[in-house]
Protein backbone atom coordinates (compact mmCIF):
# COMPACT_ATOMS: atom_id res chain seq x y z
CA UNK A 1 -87.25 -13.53 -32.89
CA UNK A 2 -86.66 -10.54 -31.02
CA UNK A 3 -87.37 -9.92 -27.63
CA UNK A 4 -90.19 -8.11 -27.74
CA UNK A 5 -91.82 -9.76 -30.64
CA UNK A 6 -91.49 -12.79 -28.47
CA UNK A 7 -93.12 -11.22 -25.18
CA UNK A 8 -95.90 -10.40 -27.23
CA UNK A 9 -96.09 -13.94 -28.10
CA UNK A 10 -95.96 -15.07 -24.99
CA UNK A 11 -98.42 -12.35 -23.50
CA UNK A 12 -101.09 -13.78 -26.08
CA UNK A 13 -100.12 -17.47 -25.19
CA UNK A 14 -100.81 -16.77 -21.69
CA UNK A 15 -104.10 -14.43 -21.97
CA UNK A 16 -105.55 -17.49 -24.25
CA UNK A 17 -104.51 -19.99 -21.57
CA UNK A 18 -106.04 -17.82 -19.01
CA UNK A 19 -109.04 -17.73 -20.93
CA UNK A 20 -109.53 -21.60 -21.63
CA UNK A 21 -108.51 -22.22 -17.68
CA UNK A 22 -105.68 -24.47 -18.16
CA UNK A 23 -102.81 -24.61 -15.99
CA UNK A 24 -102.05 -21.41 -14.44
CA UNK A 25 -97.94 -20.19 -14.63
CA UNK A 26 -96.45 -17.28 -12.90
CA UNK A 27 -92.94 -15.80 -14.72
CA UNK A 28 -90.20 -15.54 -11.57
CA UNK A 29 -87.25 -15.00 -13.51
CA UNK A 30 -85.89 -14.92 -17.37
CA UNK A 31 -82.21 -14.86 -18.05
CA UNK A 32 -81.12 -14.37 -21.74
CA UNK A 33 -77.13 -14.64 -22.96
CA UNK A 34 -75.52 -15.38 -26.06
CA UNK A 35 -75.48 -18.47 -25.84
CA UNK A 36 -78.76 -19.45 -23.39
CA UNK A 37 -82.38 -18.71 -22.49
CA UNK A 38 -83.23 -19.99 -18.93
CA UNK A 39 -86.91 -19.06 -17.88
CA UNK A 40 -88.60 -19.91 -14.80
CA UNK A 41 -91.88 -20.01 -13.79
CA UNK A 42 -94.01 -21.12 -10.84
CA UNK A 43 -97.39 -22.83 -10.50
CA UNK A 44 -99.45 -20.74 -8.76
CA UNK A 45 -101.89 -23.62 -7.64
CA UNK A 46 -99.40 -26.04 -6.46
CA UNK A 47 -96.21 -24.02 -6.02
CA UNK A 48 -94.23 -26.59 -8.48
CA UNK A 49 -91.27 -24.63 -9.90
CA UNK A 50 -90.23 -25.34 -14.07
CA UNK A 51 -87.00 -24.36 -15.27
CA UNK A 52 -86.53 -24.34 -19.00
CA UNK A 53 -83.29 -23.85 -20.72
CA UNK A 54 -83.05 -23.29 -24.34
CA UNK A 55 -79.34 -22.82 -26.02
CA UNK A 56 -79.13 -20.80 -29.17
């Protein structure tokens, strides 16, 4: 999936989320390699930081 196919995605994902009021998640950083995705994001309600990384 390319990169912008997948923001799209992930712009809907979040706009539906939004909508529905479940947990709200901020984007702080997105890294992609060859050979890793790492994306972070924040909580906005309790601050809690995720880090997810995916390896192609």
């Amino acid at each position: 999936m390319n990169r912008l196919t997948r923001h799209f995605c992930y712009m809907t994902v979040m706009a539906a989320g939004l909508a529905t009021g479940c947990d709200q998640k901020e984007d702080v950083l997105e890294i992609e390699t060859p050979g890793a995705e790492v994306d972070v994001e924040r909580d906005t309600e309790t601050g809690e930081v995720e880090i997810d990384v995916d390896e192609k």
